[in-house]
PDB file of N, CA and C in Angstrom:
ATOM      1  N   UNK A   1       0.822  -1.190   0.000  1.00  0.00           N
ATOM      2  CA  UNK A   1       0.000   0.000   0.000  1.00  0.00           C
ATOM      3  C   UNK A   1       0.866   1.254   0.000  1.00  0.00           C
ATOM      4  N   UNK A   2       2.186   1.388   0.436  1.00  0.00           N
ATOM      5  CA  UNK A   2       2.850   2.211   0.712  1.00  0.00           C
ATOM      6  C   UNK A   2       3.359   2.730  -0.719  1.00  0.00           C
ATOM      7  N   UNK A   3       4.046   1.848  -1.734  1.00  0.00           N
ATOM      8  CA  UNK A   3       4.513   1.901  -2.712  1.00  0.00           C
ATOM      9  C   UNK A   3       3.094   2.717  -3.720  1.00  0.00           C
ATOM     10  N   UNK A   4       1.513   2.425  -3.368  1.00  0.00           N
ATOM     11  CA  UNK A   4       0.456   2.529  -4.569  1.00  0.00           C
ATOM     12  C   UNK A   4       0.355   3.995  -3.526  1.00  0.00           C
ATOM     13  N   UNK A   5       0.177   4.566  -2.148  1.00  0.00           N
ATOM     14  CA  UNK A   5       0.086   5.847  -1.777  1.00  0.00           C
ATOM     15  C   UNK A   5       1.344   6.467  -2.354  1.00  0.00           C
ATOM     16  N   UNK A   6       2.422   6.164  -2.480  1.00  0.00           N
ATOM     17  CA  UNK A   6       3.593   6.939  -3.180  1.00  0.00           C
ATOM     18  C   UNK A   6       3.283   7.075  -4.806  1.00  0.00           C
ATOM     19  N   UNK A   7       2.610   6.547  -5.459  1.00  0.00           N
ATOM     20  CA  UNK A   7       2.630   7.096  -6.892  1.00  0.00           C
ATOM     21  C   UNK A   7       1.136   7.738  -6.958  1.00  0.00           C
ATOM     22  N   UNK A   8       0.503   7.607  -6.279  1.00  0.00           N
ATOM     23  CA  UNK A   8      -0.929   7.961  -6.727  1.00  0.00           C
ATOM     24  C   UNK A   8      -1.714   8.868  -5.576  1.00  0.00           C
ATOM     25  N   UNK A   9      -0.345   8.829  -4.289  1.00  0.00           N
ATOM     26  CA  UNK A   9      -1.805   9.984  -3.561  1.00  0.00           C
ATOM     27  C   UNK A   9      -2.062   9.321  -2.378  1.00  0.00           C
ATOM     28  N   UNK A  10      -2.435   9.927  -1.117  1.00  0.00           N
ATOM     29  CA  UNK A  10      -2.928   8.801  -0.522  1.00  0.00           C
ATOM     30  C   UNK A  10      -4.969   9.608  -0.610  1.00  0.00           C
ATOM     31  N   UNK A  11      -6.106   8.501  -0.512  1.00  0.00           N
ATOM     32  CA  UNK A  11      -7.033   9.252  -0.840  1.00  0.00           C
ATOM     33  C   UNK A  11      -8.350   8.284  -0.250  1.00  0.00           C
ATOM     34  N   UNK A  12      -8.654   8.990   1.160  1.00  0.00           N
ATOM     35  CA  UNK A  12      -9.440   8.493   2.094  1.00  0.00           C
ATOM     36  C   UNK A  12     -10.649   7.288   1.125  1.00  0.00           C
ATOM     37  N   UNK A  13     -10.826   8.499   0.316  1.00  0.00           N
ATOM     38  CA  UNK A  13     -12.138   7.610  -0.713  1.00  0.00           C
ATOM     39  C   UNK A  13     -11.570   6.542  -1.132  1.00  0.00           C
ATOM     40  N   UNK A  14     -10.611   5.819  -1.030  1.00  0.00           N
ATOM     41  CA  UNK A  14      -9.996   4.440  -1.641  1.00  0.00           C
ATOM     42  C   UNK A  14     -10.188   3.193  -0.840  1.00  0.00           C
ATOM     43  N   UNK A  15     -10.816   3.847   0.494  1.00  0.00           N
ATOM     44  CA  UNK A  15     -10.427   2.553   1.609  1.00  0.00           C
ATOM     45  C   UNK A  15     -11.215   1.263   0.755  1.00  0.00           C
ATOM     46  N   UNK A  16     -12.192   0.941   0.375  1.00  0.00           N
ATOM     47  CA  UNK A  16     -12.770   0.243  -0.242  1.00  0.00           C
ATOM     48  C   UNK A  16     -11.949  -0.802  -0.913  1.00  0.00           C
ATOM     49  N   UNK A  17     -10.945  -0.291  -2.092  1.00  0.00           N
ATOM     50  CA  UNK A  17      -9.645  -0.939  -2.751  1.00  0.00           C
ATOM     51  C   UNK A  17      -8.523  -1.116  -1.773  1.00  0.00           C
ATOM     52  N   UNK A  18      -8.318  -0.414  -0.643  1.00  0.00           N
ATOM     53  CA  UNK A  18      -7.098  -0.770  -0.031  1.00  0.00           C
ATOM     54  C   UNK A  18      -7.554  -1.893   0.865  1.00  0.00           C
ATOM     55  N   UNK A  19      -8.875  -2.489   1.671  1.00  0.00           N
ATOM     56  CA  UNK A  19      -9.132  -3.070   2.394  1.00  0.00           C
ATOM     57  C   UNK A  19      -9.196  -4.438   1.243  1.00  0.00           C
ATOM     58  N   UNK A  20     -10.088  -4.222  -0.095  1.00  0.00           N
ATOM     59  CA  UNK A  20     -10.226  -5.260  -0.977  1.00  0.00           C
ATOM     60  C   UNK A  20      -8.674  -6.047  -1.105  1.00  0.00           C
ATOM     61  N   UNK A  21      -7.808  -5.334  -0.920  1.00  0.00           N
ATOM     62  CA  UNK A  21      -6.145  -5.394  -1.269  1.00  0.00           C
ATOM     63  C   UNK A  21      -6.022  -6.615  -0.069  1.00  0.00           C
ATOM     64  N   UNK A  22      -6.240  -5.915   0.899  1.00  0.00           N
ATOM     65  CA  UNK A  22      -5.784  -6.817   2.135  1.00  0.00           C
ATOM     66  C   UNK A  22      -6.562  -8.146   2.229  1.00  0.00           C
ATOM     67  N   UNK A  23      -7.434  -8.183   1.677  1.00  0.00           N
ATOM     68  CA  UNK A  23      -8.316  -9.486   2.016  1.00  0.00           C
ATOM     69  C   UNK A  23      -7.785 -10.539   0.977  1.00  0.00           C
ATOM     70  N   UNK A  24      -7.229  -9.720  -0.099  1.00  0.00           N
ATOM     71  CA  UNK A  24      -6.634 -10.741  -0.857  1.00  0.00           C
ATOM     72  C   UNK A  24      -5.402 -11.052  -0.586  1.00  0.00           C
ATOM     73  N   UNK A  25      -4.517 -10.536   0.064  1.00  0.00           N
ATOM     74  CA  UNK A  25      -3.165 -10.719   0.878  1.00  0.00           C
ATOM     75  C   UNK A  25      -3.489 -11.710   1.801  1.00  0.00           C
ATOM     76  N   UNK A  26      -4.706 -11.611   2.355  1.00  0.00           N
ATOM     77  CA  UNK A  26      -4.690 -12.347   3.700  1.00  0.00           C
ATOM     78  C   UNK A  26      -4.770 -13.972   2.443  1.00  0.00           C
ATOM     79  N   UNK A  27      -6.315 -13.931   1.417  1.00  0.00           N
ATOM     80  CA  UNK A  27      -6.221 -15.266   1.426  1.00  0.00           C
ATOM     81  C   UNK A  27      -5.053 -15.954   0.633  1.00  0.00           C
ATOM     82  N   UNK A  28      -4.192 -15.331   0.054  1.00  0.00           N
ATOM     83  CA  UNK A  28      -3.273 -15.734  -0.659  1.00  0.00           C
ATOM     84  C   UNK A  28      -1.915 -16.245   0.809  1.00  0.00           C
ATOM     85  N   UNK A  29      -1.962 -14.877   1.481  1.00  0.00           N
ATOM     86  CA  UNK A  29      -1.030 -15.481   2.768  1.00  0.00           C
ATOM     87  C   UNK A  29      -1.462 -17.617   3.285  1.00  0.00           C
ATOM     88  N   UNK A  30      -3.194 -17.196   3.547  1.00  0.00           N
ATOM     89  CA  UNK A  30      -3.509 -18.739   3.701  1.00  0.00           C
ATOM     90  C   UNK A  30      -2.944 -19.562   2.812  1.00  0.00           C
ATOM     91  N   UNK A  31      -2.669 -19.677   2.254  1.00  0.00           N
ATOM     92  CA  UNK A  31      -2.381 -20.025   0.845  1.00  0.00           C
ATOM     93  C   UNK A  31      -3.237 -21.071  -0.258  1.00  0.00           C
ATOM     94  N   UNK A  32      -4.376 -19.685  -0.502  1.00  0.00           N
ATOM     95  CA  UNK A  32      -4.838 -20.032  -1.946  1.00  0.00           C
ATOM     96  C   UNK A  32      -4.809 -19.575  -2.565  1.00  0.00           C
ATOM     97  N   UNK A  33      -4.990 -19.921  -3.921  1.00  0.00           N
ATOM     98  CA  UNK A  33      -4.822 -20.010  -5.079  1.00  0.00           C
ATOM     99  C   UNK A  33      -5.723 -18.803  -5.588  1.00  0.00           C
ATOM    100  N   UNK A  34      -5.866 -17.593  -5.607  1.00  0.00           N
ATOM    101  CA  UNK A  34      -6.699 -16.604  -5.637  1.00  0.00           C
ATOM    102  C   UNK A  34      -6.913 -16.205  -7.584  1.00  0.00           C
ATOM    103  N   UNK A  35      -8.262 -15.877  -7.873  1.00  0.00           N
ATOM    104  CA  UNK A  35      -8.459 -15.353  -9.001  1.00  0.00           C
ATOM    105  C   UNK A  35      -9.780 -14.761  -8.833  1.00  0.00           C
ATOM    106  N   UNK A  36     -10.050 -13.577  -9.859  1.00  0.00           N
ATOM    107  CA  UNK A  36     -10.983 -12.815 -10.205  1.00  0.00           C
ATOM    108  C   UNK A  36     -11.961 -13.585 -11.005  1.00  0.00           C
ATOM    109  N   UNK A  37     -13.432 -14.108 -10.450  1.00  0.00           N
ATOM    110  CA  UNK A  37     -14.181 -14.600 -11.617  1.00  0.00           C
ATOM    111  C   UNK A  37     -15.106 -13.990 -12.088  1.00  0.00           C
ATOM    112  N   UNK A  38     -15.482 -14.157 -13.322  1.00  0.00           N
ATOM    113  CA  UNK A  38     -16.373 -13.214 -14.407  1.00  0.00           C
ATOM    114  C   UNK A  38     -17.366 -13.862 -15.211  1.00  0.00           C
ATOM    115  N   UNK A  39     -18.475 -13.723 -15.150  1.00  0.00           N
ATOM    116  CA  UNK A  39     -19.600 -14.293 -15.848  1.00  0.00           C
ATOM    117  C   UNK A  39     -20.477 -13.555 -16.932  1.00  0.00           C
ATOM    118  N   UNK A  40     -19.899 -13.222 -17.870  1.00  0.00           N
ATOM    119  CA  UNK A  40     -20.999 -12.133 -18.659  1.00  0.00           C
ATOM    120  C   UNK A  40     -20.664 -11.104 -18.079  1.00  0.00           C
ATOM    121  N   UNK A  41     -21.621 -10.409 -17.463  1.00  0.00           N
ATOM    122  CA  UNK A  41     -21.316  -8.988 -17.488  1.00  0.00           C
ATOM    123  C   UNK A  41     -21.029  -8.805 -15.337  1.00  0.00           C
ATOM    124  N   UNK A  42     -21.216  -9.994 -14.723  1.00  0.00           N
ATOM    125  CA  UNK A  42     -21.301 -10.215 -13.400  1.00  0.00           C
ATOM    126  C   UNK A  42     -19.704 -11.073 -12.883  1.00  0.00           C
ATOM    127  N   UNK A  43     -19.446 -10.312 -11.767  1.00  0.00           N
ATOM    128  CA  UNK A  43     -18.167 -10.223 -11.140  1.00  0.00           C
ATOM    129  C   UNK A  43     -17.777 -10.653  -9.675  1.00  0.00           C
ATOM    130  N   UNK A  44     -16.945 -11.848  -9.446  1.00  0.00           N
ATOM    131  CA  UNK A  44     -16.765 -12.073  -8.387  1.00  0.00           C
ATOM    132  C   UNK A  44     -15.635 -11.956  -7.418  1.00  0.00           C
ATOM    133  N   UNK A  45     -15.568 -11.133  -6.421  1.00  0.00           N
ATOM    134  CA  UNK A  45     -14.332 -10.663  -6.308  1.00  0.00           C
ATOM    135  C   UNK A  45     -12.648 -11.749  -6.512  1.00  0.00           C
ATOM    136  N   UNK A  46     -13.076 -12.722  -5.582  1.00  0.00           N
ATOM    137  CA  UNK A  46     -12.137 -14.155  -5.435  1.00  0.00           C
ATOM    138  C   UNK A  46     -12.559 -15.165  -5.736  1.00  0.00           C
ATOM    139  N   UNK A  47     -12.094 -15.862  -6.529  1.00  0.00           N
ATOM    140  CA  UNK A  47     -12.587 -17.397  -6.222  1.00  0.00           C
ATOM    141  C   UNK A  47     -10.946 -18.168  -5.883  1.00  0.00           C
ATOM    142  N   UNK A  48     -11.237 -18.584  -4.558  1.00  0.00           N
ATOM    143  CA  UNK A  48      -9.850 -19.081  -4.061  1.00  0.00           C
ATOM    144  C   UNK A  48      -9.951 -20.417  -4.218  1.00  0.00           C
ATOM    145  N   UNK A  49      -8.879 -21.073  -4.227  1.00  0.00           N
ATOM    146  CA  UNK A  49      -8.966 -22.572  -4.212  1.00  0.00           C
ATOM    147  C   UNK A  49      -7.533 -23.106  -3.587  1.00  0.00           C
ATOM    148  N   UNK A  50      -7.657 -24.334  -2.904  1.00  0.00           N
ATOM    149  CA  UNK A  50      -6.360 -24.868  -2.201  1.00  0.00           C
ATOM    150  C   UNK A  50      -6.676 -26.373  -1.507  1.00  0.00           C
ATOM    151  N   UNK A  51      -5.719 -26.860  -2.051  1.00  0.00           N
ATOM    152  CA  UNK A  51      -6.595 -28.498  -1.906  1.00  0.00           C
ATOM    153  C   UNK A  51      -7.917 -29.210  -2.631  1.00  0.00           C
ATOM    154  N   UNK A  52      -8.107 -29.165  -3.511  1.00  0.00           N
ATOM    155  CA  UNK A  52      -9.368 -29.145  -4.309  1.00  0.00           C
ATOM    156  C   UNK A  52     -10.451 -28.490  -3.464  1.00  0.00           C
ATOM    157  N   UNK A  53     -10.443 -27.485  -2.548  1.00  0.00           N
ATOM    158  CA  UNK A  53     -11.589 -26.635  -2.006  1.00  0.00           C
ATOM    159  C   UNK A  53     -11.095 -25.631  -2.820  1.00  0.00           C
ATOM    160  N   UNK A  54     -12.966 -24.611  -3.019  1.00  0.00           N
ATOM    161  CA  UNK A  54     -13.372 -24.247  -4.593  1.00  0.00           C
ATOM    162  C   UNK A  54     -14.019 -22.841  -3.312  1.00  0.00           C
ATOM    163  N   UNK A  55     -13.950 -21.857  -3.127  1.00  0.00           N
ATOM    164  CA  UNK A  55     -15.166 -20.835  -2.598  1.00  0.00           C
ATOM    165  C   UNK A  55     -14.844 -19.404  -3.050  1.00  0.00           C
ATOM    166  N   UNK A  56     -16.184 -18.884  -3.650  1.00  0.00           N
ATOM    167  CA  UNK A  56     -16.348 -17.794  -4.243  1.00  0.00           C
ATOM    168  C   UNK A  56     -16.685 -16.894  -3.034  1.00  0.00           C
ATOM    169  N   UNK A  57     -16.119 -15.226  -2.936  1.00  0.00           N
ATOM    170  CA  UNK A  57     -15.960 -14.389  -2.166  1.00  0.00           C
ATOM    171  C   UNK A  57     -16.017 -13.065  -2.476  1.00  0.00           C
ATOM    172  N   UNK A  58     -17.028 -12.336  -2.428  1.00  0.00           N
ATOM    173  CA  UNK A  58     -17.111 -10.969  -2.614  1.00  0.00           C
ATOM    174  C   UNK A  58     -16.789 -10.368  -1.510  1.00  0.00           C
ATOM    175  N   UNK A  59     -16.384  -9.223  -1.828  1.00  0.00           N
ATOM    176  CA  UNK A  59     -16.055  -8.239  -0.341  1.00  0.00           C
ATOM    177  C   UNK A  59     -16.773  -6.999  -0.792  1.00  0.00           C
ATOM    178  N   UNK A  60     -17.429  -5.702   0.539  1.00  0.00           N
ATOM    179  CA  UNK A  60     -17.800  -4.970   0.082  1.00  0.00           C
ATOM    180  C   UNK A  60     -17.579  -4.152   1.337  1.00  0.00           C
ATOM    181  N   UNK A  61     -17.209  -3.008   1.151  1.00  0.00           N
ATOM    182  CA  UNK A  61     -16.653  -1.873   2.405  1.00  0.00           C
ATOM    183  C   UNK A  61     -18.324  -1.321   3.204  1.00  0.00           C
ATOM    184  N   UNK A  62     -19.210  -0.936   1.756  1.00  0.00           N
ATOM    185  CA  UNK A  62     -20.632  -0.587   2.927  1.00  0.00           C
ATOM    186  C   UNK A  62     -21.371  -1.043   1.797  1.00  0.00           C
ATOM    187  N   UNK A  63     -22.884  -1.214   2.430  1.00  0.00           N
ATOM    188  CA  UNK A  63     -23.928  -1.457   1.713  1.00  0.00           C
ATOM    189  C   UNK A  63     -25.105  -0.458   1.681  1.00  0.00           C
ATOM    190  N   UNK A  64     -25.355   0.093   0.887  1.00  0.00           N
ATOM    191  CA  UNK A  64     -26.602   0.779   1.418  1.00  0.00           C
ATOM    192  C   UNK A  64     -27.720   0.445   1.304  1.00  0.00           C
TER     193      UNK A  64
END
């Protein structure tokens, strides 16, 4: 995060992407196998996998 606030700013309105950042650090730290899945025009943040376990994972900072 330090390196993406040094080229771009640091900018309260981002927490959303910087927290999305960390959740994928964390599950990759667990160690899976992390990817972005995409269906047509619908988007899922992670789909991790590790050991033939398969789970899809959205993250979202607020809901209104």
């Amino acid at each position: 995060m330090g390196l993406r606030h040094t080229i771009n700013g640091y900018k309260p309105t981002d927490i959303a992407k910087m927290l999305e950042n960390d959740v994928f650090a964390h599950l990759v730290y667990c160690g899976y196998d992390v990817k972005i899945g995409q269906m047509n025009d619908l988007e899922v943040d992670f789909v991790c996998e590790r050991g033939g376990e398969k789970c899809y994972s959205t993250f979202t900072y607020e809901i209104f």
